[in-house]
Protein backbone atom coordinates (compact mmCIF):
# COMPACT_ATOMS: atom_id res chain seq x y z
CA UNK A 1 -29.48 110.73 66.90
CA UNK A 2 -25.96 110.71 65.64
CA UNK A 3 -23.57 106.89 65.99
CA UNK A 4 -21.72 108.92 68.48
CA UNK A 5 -25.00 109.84 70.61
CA UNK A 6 -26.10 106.01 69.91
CA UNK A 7 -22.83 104.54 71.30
CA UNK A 8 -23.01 106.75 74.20
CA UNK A 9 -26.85 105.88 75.29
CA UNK A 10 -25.78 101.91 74.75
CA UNK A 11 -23.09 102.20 77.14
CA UNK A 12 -24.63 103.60 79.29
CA UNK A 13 -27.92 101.41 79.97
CA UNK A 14 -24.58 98.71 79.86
CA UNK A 15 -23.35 100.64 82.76
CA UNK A 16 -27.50 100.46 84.39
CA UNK A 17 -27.98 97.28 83.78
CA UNK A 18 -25.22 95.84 85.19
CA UNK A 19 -23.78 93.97 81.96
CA UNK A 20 -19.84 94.49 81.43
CA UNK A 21 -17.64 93.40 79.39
CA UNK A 22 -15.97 89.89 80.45
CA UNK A 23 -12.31 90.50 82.05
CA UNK A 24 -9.72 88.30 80.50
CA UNK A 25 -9.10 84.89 82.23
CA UNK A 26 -5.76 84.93 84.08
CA UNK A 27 -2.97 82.80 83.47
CA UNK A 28 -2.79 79.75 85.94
CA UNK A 29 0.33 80.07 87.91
CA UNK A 30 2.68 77.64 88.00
CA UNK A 31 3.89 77.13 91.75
CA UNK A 32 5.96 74.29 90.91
CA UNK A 33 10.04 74.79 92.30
CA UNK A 34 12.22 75.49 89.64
CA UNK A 35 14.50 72.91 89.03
CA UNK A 36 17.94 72.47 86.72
CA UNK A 37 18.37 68.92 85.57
CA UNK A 38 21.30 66.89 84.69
CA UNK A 39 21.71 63.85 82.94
CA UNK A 40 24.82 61.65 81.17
CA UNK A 41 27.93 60.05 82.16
CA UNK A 42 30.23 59.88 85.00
CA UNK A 43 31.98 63.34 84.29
CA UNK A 44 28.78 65.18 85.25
CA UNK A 45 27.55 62.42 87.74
CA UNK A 46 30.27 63.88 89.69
CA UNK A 47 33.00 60.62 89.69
CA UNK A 48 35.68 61.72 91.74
CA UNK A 49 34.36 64.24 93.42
CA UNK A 50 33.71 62.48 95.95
CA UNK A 51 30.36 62.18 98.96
CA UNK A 52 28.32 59.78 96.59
CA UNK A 53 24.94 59.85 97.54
CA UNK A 54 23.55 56.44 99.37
CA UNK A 55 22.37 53.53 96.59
CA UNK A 56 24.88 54.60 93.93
CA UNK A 57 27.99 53.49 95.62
CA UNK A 58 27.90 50.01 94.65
CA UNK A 59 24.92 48.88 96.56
CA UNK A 60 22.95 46.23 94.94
CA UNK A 61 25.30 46.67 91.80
CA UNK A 62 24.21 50.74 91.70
CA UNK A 63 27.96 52.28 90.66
CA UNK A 64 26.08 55.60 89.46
CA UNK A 65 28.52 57.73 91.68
CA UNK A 66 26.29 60.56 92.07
CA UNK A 67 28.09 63.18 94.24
CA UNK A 68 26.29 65.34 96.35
CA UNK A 69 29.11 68.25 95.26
CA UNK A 70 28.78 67.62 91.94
CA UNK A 71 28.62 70.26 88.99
CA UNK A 72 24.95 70.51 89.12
CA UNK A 73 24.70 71.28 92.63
CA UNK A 74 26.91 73.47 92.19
CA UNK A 75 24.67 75.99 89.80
CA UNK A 76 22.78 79.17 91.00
CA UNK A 77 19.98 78.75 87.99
CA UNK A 78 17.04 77.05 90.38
CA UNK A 79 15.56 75.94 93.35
CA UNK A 80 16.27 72.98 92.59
CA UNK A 81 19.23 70.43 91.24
CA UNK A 82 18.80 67.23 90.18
CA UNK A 83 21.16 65.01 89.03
CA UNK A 84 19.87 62.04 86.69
CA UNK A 85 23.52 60.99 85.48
CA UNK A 86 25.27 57.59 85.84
CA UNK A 87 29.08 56.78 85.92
CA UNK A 88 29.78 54.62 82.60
CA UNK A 89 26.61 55.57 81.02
CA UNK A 90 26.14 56.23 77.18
CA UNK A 91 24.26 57.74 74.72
CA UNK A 92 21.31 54.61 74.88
CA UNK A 93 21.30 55.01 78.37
CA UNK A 94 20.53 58.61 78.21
CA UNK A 95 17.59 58.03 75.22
CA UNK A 96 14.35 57.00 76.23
CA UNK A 97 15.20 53.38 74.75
CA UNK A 98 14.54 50.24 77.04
CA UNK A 99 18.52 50.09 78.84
CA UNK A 100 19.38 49.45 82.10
CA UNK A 101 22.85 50.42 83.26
CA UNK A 102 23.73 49.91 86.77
CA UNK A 103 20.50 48.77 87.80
CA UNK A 104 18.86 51.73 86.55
CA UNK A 105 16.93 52.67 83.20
CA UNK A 106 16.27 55.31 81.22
CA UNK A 107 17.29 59.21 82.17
CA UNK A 108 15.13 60.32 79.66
CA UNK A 109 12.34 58.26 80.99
CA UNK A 110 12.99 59.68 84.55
CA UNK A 111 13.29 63.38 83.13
CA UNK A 112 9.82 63.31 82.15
CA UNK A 113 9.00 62.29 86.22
CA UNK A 114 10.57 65.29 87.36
CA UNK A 115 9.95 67.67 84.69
CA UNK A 116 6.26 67.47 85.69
CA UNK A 117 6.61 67.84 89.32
CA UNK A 118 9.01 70.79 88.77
CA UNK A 119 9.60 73.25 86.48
CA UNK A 120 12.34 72.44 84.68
CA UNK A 121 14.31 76.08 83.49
CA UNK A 122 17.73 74.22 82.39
CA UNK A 123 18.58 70.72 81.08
CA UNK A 124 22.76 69.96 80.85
CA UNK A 125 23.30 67.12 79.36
CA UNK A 126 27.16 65.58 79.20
CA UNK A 127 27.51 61.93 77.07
CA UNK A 128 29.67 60.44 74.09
CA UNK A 129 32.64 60.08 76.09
CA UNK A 130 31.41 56.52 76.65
CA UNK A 131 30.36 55.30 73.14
CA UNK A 132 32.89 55.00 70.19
CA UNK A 133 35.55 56.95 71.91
CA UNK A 134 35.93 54.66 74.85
CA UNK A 135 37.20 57.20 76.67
CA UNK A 136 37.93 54.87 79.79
CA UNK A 137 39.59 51.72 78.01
CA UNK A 138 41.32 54.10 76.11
CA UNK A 139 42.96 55.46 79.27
CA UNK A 140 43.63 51.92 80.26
CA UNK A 141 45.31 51.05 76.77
CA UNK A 142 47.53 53.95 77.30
CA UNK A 143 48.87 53.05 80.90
CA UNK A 144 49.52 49.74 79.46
CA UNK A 145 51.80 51.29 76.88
CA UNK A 146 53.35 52.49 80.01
CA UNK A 147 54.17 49.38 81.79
CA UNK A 148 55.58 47.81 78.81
CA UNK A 149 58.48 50.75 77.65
CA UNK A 150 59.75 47.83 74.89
CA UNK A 151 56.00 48.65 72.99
CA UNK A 152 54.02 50.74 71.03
CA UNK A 153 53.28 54.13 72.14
CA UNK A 154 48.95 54.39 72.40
CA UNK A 155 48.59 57.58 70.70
CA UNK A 156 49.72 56.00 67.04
CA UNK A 157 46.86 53.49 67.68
CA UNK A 158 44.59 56.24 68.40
CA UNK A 159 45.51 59.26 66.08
CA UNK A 160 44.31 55.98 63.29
CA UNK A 161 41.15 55.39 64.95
CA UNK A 162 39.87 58.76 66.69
CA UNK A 163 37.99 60.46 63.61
CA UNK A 164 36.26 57.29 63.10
CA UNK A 165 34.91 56.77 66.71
CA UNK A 166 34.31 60.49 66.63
CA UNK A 167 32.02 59.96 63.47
CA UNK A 168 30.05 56.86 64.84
CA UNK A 169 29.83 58.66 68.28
CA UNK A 170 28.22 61.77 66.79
CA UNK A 171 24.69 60.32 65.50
CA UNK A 172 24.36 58.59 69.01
CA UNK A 173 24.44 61.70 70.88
CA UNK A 174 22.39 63.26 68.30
CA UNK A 175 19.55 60.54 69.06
CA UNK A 176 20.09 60.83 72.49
CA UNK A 177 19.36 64.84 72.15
CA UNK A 178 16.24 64.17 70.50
CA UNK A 179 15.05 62.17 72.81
CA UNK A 180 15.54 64.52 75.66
CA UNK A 181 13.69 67.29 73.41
CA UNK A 182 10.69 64.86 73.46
CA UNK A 183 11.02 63.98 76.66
CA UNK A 184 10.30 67.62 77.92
CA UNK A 185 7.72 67.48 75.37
CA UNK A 186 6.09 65.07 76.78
CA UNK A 187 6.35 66.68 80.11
CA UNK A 188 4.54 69.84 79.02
CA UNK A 189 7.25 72.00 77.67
CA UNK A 190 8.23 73.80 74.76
CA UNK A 191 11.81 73.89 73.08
CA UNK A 192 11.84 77.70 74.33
CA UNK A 193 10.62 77.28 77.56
CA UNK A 194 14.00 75.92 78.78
CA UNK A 195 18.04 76.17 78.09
CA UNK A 196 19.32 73.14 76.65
CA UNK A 197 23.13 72.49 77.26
CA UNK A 198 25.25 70.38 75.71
CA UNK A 199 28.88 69.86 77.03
CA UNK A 200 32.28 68.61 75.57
CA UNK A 201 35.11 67.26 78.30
CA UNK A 202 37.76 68.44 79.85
CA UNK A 203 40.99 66.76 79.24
CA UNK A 204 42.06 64.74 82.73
CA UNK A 205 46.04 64.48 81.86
CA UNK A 206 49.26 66.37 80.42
CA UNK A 207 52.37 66.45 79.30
CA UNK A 208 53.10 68.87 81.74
CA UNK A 209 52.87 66.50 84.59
CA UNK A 210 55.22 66.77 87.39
CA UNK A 211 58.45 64.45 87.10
CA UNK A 212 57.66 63.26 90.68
CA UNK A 213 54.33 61.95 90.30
CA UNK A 214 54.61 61.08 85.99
CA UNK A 215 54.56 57.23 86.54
CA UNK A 216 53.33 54.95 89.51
CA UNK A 217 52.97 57.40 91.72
CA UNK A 218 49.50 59.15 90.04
CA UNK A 219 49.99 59.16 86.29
CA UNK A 220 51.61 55.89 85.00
CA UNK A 221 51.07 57.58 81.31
CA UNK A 222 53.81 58.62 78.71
CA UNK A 223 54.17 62.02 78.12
CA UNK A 224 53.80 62.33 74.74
CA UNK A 225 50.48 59.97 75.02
CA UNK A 226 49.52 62.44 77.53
CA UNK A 227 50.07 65.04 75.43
CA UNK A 228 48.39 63.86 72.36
CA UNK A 229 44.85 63.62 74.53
CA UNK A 230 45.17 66.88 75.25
CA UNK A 231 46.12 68.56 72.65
CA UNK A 232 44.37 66.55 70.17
CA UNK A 233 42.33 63.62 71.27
CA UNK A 234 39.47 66.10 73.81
CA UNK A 235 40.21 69.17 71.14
CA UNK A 236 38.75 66.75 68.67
CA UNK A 237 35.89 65.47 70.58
CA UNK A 238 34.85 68.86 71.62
CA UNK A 239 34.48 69.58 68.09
CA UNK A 240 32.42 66.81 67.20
CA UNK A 241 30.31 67.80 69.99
CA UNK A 242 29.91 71.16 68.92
CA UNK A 243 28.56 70.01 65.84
CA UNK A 244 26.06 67.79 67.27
CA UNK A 245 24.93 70.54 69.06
CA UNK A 246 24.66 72.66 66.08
CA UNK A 247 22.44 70.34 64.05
CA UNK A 248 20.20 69.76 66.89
CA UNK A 249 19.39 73.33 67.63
CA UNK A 250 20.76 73.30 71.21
CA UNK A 251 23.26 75.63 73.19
CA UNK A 252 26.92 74.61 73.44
CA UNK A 253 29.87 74.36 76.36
CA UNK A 254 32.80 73.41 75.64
CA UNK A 255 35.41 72.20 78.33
CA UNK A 256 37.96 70.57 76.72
CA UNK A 257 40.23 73.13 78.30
CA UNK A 258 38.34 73.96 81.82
CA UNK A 259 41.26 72.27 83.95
CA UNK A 260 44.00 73.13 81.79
CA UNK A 261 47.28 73.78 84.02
CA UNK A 262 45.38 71.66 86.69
CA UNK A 263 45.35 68.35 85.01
CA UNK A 264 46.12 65.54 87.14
CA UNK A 265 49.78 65.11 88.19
CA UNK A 266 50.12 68.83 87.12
CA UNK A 267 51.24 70.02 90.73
CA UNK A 268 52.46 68.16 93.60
CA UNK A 269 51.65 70.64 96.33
CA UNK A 270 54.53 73.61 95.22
CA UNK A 271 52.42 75.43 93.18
CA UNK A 272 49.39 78.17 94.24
CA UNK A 273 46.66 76.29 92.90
CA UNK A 274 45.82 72.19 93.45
CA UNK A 275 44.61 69.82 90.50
CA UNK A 276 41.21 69.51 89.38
CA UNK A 277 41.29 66.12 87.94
CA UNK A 278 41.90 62.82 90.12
CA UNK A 279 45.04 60.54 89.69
CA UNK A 280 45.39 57.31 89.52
CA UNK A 281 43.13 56.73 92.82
CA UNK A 282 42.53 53.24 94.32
CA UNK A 283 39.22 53.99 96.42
CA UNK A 284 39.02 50.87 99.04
CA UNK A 285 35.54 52.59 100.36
CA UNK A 286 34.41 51.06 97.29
CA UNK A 287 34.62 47.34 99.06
CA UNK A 288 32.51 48.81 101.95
CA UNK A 289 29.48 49.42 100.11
CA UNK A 290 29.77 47.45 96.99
CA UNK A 291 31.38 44.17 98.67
CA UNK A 292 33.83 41.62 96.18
CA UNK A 293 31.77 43.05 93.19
CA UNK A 294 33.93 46.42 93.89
CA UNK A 295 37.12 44.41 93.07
CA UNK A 296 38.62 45.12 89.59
CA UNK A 297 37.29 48.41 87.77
CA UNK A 298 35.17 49.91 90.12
CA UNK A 299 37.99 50.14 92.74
CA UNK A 300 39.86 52.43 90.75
CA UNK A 301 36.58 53.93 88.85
CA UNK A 302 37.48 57.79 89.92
CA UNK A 303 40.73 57.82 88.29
CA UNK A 304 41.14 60.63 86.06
CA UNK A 305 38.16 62.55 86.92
CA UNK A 306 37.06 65.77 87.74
CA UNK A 307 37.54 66.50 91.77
CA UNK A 308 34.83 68.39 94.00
CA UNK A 309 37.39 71.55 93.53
CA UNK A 310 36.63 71.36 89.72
CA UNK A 311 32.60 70.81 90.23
CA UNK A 312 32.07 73.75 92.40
CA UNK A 313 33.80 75.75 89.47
CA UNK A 314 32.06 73.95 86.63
CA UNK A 315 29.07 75.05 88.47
CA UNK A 316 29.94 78.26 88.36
CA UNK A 317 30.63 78.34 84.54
CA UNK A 318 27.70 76.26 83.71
CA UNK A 319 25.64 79.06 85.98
CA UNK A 320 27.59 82.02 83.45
CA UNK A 321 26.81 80.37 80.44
CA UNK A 322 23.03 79.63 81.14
CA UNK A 323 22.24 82.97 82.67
CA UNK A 324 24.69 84.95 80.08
CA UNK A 325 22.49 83.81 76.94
CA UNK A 326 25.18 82.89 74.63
CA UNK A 327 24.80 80.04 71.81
CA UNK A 328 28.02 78.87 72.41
CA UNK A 329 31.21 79.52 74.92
CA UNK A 330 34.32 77.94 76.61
CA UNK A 331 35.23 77.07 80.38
CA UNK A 332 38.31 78.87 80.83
CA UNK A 333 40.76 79.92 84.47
CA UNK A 334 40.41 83.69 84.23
CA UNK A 335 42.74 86.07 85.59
CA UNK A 336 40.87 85.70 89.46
CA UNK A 337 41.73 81.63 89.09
CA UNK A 338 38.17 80.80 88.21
CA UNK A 339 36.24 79.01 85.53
CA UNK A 340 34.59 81.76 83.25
CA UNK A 341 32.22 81.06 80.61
CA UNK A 342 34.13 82.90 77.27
CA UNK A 343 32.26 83.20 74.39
C-alpha cells in the first residue's frame, strides 16, 4: 500500500472512530468598557473650565478642580473618560511615589484601579508645568512687575532662569512617564496595547491683548512680559517636552499654540470668536465649598486657564491625534475655527 493509500485509510478510521483533531482554544473576550484616561495638572484637570465635579472644589481641602467639561470628556476615543488629574499637581504626584496633594495620592497608583476594571485604549498625560518652571508663581511674579511700573520687567528674570528649570523639569517628567508605563504594566497591558500621549501647554496670555482689558481689568501683565511667554517661555517648554517624549518612546502633542489669537484679554466681545483662556478671575464660589481655607490662592486659582470653550476643542484635537496615528503633531485653529491636530 502506497503513504498516500496509508494516509487515506488512517483518516478515515479517524473519521469512524470519532477522534478529531482538537479545535484551537478561543481567545477570552474582554467585555470590559473601553476607557481613555487622563492624568496631571490643572490644565488637563479642566481649571477654569468650569462645573467641578463634587469633592474637588475645596471640600475637606480637595482643590483638584476636576471639570465635568474638561478635555477628556471631551474625546470620542472610548466608552469611557476618566479624569485622574489634580489642579497644582506635579511630576511626584503623577509617579507612583508615596505623595499626597490635595488630599489625594498617587495617579499612577489609581491608574492601575481603573486600568483593570476597564480597558484602557488611551492614556494623556499633561505635567511639568508645575515643577521647575513654576508656571503659576511665575505668572504671579510677572503681575507684580505690573503693579510696581518703577521695577524690573519679569521676563529679564526669566529669559536667565528658563533653560535651567526647563533642564531640571525634564528628568521629572521623564520618571513620571515611566512610572505610568509600569503602571499599565502592572495592570495587564502591554506598551502597544494602548496610545500614550504626552502634551506641552498652551500659552494663556499675549501681547496682543486688548488695550481695554491689558491691566486691572483681566490681564494686569506688561506687554512685552506677555509677549516673551508666548513667544518664548511655552515655545521653549514645548520643546523640552517633546524631547521627553522622544526618549521615552511615547507619542507627542504639542499645544503651545492651540489658543493662539484667543489668549486671554485677546477680545473683548468685538471680534467673531471669544477667548479660550480665563482672565484674571476672582471665583467667590470657591468660599461656598471650600470655606476661609478658599481665601488667598485658591480664590483666584482659574486665572489664566483654559475655558470649557477651549476643552471641548482640545477634545477634539486630542480625539485627531489619537485616532490619526501620528508620532507627533500640533493643536492648531484651522480655516473652519477649530483645533486640528497638524502633523
Amino acid at each position: 500500500m502506497s503513504r498516500r493509500h496509508k494516509a487515506a485509510v488512517a483518516a478515515l478510521l479517524l473519521v469512524a472512530t470519532g477522534f478529531t483533531a482538537a479545535p484551537a482554544t478561543a481567545e477570552p473576550v474582554d467585555d470590559r468598557p473601553t476607557a481613555v484616561v487622563s492624568l496631571g495638572d490643572s490644565a488637563i484637570s479642566g481649571e477654569g473650565a468650569g462645573s467641578y465635579e463634587p469633592g474637588t472644589r475645596g471640600e475637606n481641602g480637595n482643590w483638584c478642580h476636576r471639570s465635568t467639561r474638561a478635555l477628556v470628556h471631551r474625546t470620542r476615543l472610548a466608552q469611557r473618560t476618566i479624569n485622574l488629574a489634580c489642579s497644582g499637581a506635579n511630576s511626584a504626584n503623577v509617579s507612583l511615589a508615596d505623595t499626597t496633594h490635595h488630599t489625594e495620592g498617587s495617579q499612577a497608583r489609581r491608574l492601575i484601579d481603573v486600568a483593570r476594571a476597564n480597558r484602557v485604549t488611551a492614556v494623556v498625560l499633561q505635567v511639568g508645568a508645575n515643577d521647575d518652571p513654576r508656571f503659576a508663581d511665575t505668572i504671579v511674579s510677572c503681575v507684580a512687575a505690573w503693579l510696581n511700573p518703577f521695577g524690573p520687567d519679569c521676563r529679564s528674570t526669566l529669559a536667565a532662569e528658563w533653560p535651567a528649570r526647563l533642564a531640571a523639569m525634564a528628568p521629572k517628567v521623564e520618571a513620571a512617564v515611566a512610572d505610568v508605563r509600569t503602571a499599565m504594566s502592572t495592570a495587564g497591558y502591554a506598551p502597544s496595547s494602548y496610545s500614550f500621549v504626552l502634551t506641552s501647554y498652551a500659552s494663556p496670555v499675549t501681547e496682543r491683548m486688548d488695550p481695554v482689558l491689558h491691566g486691572p481689568q483681566g490681564c494686569p501683565l506688561r506687554l512685552a512680559d506677555a509677549g516673551y511667554g508666548r513667544t518664548t517661555a511655552v515655545p521653549q517648554l514645548a520643546e523640552a517636552l517633546r524631547g521627553v517624549a522622544a526618549r521615552a518612546g511615547v507619542r507627542f502633542l504639542d499645544l503651545s499654540r492651540a489658543t493662539e489669537g484667543r489668549e486671554a484679554c485677546s477680545n473683548r466681545g468685538v471680534l467673531p470668536f471669544g477667548e479660550w483662556q480665563r482672565r484674571l478671575t476672582v471665583d467667590p464660589e470657591a468660599l461656598v465649598h471650600g470655606g476661609l481655607d478658599a481665601v488667598g490662592v485658591h480664590l483666584a486659582q482659574q486665572s489664566f486657564h483654559p475655558n470649557a470653550d477651549a476643552h471641548d476643542q482640545l477634545g477634539r484635537c486630542v480625539t485627531e491625534f489619537v485616532t490619526g496615528g501620528a508620532g507627533s503633531a500640533r493643536c492648531l485653529i484651522g480655516a473652519d475655527g477649530a483645533l486640528h491636530a497638524v502633523p
